[in-house]
N, C-alpha and C. Protein backbone atom coordinates (compact mmCIF):
# COMPACT_ATOMS: atom_id res chain seq x y z
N UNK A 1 0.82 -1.19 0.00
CA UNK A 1 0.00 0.00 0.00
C UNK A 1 0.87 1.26 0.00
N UNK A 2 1.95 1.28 0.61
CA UNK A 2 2.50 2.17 0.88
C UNK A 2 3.33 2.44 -0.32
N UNK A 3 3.90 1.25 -0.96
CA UNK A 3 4.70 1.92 -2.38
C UNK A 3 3.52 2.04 -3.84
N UNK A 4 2.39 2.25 -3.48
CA UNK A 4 1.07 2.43 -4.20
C UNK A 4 0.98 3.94 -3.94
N UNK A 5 0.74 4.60 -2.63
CA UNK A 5 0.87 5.72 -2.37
C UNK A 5 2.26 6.43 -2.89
N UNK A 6 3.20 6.18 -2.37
CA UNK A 6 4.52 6.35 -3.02
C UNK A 6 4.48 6.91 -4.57
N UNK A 7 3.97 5.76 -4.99
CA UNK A 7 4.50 6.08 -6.21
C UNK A 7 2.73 6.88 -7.25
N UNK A 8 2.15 7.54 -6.38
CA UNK A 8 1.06 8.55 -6.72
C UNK A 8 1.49 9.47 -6.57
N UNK A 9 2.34 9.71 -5.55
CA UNK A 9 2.59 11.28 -5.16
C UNK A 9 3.70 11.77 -6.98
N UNK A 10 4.57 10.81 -6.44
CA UNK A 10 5.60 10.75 -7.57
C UNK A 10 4.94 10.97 -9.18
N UNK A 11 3.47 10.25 -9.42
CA UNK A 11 2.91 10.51 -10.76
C UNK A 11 2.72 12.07 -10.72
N UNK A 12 2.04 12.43 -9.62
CA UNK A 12 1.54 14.18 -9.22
C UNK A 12 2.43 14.95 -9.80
N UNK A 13 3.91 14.83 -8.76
CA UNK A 13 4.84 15.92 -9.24
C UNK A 13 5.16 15.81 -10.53
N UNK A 14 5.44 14.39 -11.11
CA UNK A 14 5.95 14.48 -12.83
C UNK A 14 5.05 14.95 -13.12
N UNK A 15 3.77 14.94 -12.87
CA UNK A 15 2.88 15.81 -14.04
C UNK A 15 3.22 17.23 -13.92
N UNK A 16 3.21 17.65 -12.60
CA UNK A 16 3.23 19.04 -12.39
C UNK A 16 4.46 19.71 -13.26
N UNK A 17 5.65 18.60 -12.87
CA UNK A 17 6.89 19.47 -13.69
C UNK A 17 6.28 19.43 -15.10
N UNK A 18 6.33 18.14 -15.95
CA UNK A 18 5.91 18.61 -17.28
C UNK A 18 4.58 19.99 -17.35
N UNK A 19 3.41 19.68 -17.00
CA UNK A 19 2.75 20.74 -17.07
C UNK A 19 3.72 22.10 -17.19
N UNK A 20 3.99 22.61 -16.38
CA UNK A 20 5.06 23.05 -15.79
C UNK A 20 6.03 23.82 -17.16
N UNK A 21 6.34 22.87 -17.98
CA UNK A 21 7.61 22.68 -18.46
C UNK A 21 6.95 23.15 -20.20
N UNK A 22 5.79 22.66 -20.11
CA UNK A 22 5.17 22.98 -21.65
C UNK A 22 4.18 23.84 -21.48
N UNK A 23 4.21 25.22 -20.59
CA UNK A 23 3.79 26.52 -20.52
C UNK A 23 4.79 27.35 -21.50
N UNK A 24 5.48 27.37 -22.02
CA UNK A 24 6.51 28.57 -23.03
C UNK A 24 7.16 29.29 -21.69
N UNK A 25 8.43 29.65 -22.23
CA UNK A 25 9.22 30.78 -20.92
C UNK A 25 8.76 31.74 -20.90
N UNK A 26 7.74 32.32 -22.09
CA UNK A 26 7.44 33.79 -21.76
C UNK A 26 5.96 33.29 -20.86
N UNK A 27 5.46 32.57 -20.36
CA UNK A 27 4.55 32.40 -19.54
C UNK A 27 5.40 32.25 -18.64
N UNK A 28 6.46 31.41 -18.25
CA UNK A 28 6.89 31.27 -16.91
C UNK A 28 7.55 32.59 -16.39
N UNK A 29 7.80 33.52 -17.36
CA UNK A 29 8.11 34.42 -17.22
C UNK A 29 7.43 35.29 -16.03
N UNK A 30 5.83 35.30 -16.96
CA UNK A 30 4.90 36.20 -16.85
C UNK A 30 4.77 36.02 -15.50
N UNK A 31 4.63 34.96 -14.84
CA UNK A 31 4.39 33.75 -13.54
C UNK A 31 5.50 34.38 -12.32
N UNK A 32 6.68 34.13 -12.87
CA UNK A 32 7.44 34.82 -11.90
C UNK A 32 7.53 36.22 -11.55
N UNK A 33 7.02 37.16 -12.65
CA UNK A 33 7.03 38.34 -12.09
C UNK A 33 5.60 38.98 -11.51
N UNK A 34 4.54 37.78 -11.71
CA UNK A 34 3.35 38.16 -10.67
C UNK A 34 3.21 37.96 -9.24
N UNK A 35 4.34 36.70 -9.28
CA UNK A 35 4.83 36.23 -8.19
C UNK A 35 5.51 37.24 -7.25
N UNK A 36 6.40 37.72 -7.88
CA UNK A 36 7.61 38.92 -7.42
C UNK A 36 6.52 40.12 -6.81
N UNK A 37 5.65 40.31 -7.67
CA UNK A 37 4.55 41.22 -7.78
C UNK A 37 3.71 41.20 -6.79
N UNK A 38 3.63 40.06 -6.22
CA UNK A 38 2.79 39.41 -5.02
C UNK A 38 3.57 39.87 -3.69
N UNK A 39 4.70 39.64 -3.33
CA UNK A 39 5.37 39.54 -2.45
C UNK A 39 6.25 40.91 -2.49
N UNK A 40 6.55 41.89 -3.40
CA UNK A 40 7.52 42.94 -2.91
C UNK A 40 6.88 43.97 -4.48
N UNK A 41 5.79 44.63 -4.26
CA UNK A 41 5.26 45.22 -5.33
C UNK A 41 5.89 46.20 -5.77
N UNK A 42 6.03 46.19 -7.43
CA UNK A 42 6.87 47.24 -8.10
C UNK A 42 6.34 48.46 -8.30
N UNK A 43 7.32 49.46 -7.70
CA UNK A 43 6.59 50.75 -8.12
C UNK A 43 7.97 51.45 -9.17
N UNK A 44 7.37 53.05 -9.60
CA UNK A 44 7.42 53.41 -10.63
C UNK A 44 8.02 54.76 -9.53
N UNK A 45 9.57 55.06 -9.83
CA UNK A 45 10.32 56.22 -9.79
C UNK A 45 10.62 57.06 -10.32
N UNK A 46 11.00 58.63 -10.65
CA UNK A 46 11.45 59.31 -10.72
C UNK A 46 12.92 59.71 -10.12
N UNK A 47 13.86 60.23 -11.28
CA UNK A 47 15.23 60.57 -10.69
C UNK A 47 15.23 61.39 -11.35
N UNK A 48 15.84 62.74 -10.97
CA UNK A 48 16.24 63.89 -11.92
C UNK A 48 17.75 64.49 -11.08
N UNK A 49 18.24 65.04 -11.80
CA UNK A 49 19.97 65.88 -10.99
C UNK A 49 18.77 67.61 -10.57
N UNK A 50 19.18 68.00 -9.69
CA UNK A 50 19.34 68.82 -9.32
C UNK A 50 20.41 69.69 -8.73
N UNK A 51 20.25 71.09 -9.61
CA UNK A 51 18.81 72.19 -10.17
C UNK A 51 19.02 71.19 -11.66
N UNK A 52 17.63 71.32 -11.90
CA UNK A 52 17.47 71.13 -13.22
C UNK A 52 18.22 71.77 -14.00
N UNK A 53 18.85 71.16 -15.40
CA UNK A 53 19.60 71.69 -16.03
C UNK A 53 18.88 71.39 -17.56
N UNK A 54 19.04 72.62 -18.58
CA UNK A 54 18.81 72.45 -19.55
C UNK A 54 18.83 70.84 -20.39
N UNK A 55 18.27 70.19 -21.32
CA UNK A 55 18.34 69.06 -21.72
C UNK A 55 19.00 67.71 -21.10
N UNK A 56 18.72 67.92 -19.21
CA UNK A 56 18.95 66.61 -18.93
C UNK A 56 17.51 66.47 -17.89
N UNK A 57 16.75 65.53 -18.25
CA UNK A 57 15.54 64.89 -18.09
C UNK A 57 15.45 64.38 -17.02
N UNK A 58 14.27 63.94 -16.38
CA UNK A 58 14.44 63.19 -15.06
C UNK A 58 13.97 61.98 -15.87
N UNK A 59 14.59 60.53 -15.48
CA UNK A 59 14.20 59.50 -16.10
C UNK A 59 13.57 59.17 -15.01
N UNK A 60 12.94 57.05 -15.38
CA UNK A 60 12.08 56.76 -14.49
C UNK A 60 12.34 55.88 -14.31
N UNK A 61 12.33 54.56 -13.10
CA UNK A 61 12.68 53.51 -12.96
C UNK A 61 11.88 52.39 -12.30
N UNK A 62 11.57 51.24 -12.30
CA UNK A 62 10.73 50.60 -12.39
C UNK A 62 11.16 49.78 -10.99
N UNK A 63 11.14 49.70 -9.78
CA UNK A 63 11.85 49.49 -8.37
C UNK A 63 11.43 48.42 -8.02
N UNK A 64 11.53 47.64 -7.04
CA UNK A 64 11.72 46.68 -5.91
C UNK A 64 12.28 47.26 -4.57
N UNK A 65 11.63 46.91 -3.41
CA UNK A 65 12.17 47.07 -2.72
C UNK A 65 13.44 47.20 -2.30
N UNK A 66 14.67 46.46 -2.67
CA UNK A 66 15.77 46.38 -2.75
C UNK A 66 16.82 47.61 -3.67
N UNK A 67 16.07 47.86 -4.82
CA UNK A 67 16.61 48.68 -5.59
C UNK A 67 16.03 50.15 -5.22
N UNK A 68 14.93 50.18 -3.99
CA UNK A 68 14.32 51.26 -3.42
C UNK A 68 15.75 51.67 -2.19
N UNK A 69 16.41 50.72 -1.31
CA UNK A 69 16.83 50.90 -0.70
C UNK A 69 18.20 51.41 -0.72
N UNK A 70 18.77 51.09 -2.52
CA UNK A 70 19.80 51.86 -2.94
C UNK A 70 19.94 53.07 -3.49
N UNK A 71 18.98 53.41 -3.83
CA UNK A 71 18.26 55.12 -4.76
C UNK A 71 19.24 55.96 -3.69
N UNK A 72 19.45 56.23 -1.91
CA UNK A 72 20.16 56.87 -1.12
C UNK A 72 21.57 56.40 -0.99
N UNK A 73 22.09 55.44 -2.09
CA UNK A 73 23.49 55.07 -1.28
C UNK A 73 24.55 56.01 -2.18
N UNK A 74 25.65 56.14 -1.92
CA UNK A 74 26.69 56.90 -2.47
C UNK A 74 27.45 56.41 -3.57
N UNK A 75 26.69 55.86 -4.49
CA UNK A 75 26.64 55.07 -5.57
C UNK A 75 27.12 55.97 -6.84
N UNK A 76 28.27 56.03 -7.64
CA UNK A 76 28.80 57.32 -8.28
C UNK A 76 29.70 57.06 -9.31
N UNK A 77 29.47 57.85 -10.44
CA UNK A 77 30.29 57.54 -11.65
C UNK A 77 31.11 58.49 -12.00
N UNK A 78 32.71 57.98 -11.47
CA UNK A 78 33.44 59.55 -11.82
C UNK A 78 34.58 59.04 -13.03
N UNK A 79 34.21 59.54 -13.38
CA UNK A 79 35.00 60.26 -14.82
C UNK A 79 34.42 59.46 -15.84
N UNK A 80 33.43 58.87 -15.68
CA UNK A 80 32.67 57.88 -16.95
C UNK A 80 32.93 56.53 -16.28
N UNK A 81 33.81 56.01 -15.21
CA UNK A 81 33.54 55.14 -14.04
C UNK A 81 33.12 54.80 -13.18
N UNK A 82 32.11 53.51 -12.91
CA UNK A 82 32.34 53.74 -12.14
C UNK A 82 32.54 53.60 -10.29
N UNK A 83 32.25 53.82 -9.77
CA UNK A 83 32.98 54.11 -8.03
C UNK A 83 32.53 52.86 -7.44
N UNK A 84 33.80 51.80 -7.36
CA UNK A 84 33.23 50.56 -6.83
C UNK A 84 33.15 50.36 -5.43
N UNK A 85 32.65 49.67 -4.93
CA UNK A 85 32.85 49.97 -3.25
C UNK A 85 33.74 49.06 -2.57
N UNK A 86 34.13 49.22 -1.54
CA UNK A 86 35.18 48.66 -0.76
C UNK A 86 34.79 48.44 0.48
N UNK A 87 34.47 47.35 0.98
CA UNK A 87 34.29 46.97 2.12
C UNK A 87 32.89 47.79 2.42
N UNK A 88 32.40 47.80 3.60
CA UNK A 88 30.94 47.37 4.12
C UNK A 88 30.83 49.30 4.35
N UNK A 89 29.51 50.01 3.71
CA UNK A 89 29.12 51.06 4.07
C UNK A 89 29.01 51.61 5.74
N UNK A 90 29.24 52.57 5.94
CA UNK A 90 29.02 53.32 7.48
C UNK A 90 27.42 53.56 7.11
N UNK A 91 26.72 53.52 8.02
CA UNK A 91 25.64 53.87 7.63
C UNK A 91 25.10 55.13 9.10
N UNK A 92 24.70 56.24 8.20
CA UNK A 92 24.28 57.64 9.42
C UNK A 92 22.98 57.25 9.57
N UNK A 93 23.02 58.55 10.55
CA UNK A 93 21.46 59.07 10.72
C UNK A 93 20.91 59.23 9.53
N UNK A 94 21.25 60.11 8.20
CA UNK A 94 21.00 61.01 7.72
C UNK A 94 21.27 60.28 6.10
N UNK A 95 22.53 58.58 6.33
CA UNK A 95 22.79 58.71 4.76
C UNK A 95 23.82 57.64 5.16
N UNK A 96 24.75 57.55 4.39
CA UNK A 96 26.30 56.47 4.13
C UNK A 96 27.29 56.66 4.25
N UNK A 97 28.40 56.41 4.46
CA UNK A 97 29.58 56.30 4.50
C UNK A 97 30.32 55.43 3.12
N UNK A 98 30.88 55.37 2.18
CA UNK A 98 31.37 54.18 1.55
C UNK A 98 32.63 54.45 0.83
N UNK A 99 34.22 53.67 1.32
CA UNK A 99 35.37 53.69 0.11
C UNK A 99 34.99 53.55 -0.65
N UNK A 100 35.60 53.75 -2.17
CA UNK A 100 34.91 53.01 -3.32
C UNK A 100 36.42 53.42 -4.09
N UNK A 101 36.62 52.43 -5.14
CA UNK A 101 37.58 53.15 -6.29
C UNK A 101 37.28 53.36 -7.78
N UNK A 102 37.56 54.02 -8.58
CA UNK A 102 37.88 54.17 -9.41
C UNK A 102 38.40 54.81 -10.35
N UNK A 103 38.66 54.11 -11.64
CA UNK A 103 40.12 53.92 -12.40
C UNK A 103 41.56 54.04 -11.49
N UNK A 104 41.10 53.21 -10.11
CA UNK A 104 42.67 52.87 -9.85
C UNK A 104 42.95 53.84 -8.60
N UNK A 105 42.11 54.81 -8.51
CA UNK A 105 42.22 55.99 -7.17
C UNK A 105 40.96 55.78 -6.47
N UNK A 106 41.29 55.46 -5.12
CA UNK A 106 40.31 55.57 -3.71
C UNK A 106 39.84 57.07 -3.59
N UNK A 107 38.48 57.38 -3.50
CA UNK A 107 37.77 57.76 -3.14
C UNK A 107 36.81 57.48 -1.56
N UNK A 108 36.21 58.74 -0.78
CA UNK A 108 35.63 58.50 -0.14
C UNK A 108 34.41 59.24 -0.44
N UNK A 109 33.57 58.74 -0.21
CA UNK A 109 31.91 58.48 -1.17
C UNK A 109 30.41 59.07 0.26
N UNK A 110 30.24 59.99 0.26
CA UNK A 110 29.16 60.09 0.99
C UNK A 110 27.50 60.46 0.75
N UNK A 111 26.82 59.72 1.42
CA UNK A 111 25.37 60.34 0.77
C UNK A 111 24.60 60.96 2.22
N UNK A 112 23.81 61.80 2.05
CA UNK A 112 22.52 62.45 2.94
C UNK A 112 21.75 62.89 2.25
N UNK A 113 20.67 62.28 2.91
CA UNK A 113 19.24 62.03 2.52
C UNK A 113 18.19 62.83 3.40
N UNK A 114 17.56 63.77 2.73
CA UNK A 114 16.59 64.47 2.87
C UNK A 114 15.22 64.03 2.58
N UNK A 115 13.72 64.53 3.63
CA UNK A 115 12.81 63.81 2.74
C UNK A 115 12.42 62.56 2.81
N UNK A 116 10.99 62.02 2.43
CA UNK A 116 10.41 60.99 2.90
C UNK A 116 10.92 59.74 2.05
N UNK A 117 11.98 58.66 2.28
CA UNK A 117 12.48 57.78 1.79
C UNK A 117 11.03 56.85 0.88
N UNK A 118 10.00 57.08 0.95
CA UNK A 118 8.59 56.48 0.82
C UNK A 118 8.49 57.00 -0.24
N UNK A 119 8.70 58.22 -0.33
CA UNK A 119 7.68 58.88 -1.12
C UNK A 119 8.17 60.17 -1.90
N UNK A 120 9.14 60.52 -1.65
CA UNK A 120 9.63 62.46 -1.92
C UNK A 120 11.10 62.26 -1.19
N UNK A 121 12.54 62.05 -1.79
CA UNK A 121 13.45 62.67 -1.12
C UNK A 121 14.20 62.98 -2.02
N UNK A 122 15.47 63.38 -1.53
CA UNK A 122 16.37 63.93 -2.71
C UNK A 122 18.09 63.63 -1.17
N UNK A 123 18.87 63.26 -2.09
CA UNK A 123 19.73 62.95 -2.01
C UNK A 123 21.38 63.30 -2.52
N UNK A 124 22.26 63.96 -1.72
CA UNK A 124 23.25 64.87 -1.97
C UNK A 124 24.53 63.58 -1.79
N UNK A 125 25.11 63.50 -2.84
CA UNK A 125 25.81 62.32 -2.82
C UNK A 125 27.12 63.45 -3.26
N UNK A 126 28.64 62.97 -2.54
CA UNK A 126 30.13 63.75 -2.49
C UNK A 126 31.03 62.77 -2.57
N UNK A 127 32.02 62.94 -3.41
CA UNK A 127 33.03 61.52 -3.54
C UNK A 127 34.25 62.96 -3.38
N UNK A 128 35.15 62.67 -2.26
CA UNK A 128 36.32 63.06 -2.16
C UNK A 128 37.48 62.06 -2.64
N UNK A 129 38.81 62.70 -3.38
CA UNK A 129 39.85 61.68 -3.39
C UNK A 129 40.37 61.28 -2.23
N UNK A 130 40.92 60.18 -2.00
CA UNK A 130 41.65 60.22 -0.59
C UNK A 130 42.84 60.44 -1.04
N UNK A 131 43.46 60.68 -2.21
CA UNK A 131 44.56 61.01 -2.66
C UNK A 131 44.69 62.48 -2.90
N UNK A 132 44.03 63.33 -3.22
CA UNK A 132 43.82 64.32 -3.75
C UNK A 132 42.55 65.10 -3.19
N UNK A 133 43.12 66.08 -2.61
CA UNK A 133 41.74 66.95 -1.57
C UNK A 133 41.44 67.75 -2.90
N UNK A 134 41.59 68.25 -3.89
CA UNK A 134 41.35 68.93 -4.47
C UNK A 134 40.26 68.23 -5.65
N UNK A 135 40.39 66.92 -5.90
CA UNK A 135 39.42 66.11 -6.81
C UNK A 135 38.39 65.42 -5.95
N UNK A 136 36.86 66.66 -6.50
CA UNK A 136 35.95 66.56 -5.41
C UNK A 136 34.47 66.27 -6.76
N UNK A 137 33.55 65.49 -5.77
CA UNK A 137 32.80 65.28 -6.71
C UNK A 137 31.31 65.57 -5.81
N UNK A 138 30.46 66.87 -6.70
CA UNK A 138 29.11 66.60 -5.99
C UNK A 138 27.83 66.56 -6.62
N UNK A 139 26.79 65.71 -6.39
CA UNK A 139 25.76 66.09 -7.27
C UNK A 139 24.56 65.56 -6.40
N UNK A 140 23.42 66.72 -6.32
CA UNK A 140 22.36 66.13 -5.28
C UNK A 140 20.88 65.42 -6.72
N UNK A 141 20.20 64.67 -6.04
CA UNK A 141 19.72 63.72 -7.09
C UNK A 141 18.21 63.73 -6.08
N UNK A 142 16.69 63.97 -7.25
CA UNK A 142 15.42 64.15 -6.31
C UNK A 142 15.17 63.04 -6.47
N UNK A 143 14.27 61.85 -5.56
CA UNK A 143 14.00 60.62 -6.29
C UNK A 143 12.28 61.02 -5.92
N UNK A 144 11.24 60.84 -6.73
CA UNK A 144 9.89 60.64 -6.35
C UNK A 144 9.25 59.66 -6.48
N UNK A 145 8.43 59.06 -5.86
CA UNK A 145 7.37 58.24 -6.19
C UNK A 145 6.28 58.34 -7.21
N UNK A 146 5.98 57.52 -8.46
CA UNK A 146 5.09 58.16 -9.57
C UNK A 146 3.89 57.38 -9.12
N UNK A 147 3.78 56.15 -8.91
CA UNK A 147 2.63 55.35 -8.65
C UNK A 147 3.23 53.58 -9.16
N UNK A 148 2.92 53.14 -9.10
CA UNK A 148 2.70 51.37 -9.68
C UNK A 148 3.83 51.51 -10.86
N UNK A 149 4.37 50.35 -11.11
CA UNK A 149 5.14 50.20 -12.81
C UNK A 149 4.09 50.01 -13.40
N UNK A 150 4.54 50.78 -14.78
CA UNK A 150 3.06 50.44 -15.40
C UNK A 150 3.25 49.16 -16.59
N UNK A 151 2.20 48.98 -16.83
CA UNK A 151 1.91 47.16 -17.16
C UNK A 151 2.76 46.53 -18.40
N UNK A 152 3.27 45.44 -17.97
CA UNK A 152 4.63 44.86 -18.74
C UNK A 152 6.11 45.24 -18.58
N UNK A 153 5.90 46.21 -17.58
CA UNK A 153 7.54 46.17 -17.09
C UNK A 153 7.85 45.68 -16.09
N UNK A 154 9.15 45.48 -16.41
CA UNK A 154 9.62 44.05 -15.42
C UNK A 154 10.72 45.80 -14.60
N UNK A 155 10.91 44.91 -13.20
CA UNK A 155 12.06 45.39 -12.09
C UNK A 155 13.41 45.48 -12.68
N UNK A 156 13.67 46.85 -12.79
CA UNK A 156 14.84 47.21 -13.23
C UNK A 156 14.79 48.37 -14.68
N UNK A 157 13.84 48.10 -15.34
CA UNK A 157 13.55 48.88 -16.51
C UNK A 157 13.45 50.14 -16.38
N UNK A 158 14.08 51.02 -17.28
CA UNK A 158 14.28 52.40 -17.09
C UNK A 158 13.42 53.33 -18.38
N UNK A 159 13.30 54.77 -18.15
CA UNK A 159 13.50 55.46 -19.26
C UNK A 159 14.67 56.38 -19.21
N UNK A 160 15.34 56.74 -20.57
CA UNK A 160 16.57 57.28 -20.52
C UNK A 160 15.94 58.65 -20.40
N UNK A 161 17.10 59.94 -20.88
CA UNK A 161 16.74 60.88 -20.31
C UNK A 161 15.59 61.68 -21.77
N UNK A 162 15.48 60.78 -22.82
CA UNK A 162 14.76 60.96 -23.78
C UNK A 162 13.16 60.24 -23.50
N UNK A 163 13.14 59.99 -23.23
CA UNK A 163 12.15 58.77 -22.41
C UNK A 163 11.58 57.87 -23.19
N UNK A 164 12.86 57.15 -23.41
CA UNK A 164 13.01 55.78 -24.45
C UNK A 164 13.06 55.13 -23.05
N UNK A 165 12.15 53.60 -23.46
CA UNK A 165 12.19 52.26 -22.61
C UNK A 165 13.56 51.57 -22.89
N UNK A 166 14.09 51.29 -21.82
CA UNK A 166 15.12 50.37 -21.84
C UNK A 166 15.15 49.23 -20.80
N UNK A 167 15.49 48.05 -21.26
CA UNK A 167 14.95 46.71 -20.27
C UNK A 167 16.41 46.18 -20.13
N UNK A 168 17.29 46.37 -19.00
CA UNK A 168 18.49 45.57 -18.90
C UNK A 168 18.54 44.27 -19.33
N UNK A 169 19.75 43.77 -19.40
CA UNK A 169 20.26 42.57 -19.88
C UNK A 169 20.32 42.33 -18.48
N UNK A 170 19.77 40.39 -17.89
CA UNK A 170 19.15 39.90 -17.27
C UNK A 170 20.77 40.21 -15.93
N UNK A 171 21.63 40.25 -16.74
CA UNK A 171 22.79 40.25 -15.89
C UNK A 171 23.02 41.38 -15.10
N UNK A 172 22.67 42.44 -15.43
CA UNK A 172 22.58 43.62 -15.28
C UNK A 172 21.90 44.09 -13.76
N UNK A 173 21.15 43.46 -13.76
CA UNK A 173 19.74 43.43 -12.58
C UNK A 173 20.75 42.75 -11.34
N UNK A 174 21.09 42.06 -11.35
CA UNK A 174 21.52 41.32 -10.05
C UNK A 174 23.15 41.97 -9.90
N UNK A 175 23.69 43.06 -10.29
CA UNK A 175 24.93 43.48 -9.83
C UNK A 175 25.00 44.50 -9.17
């Protein structure tokens, strides 16, 4: 009786995997990101540099919680590089602490954060050289909340500063 039961359960799951398996990937696709959708809902950002400057746009970004929690870090591209981090962020009242290098020179990287992390802040991010007091980097950045991603974009998808859709390469997302 028992290898009768046994081997029912075992018919169950093979069905389930095949079932499973002859849905197409763009259904399993669809599946995992309702899933994702279920458990950590995507909303729809705003980033712009501030003061606004002639022909540079605020783009928009399509979030996760996780990628919500980096919008404040001292995350920075200097000289068209960029600023990798080094060892584990200080984290303030107010914002971050983080080494970071790049092209080969240490930097020290700070952010403060103004404003409702939810909903409305803006964020003043400073990369000093640690080599060079004189090579200083600053730029404060508004992030807003627009509402929901809107339908068929996946976590991570942007508009550039033209407000062309762009959908990273899958590798892209997890670095």
């Amino acid at each position: 009786m028992r290898h009768i039961a046994t081997s029912a359960i075992t018919f169950v799951l093979l069905a389930s995997l095949v079932s499973a398996c002859g849905e197409g990937p763009e259904r399993a696709r669809q599946r995992a990101i309702a899933r994702q959708a279920a458990i950590d809902p995507p909303e729809l950002w705003s980033a712009e540099v501030l003061p606004v400057q002639p022909g540079v746009a605020a783009v928009t970004l399509c979030t996760d919680s996780r990628i919500r929690e980096g919008l404040a870090r001292p995350a920075l591209m200097l000289a068209q590089s960029p600023c990798r981090p080094v060892g584990e962020p200080v984290k303030t009242e107010t914002g971050e602490v983080q080494r970071c290098v790049s092209n080969g020179e240490a930097w020290m990287a700070t952010s403060r954060v103004t404003g409702d992390r939810t909903r409305d802040f803006t964020a003043t991010l400073k990369a000093v050289s640690i080599n060079d007091d004189n090579a200083r980097f600053e730029q404060v950045r508004r992030f807003r909340k627009l509402g929901p991603c809107p339908e068929g974009w996946a976590i991570g998808e942007t508009t550039d500063q033209s407000g062309q859709r762009h959908r990273p390469a899958i590798a892209n997302i997890f670095q």
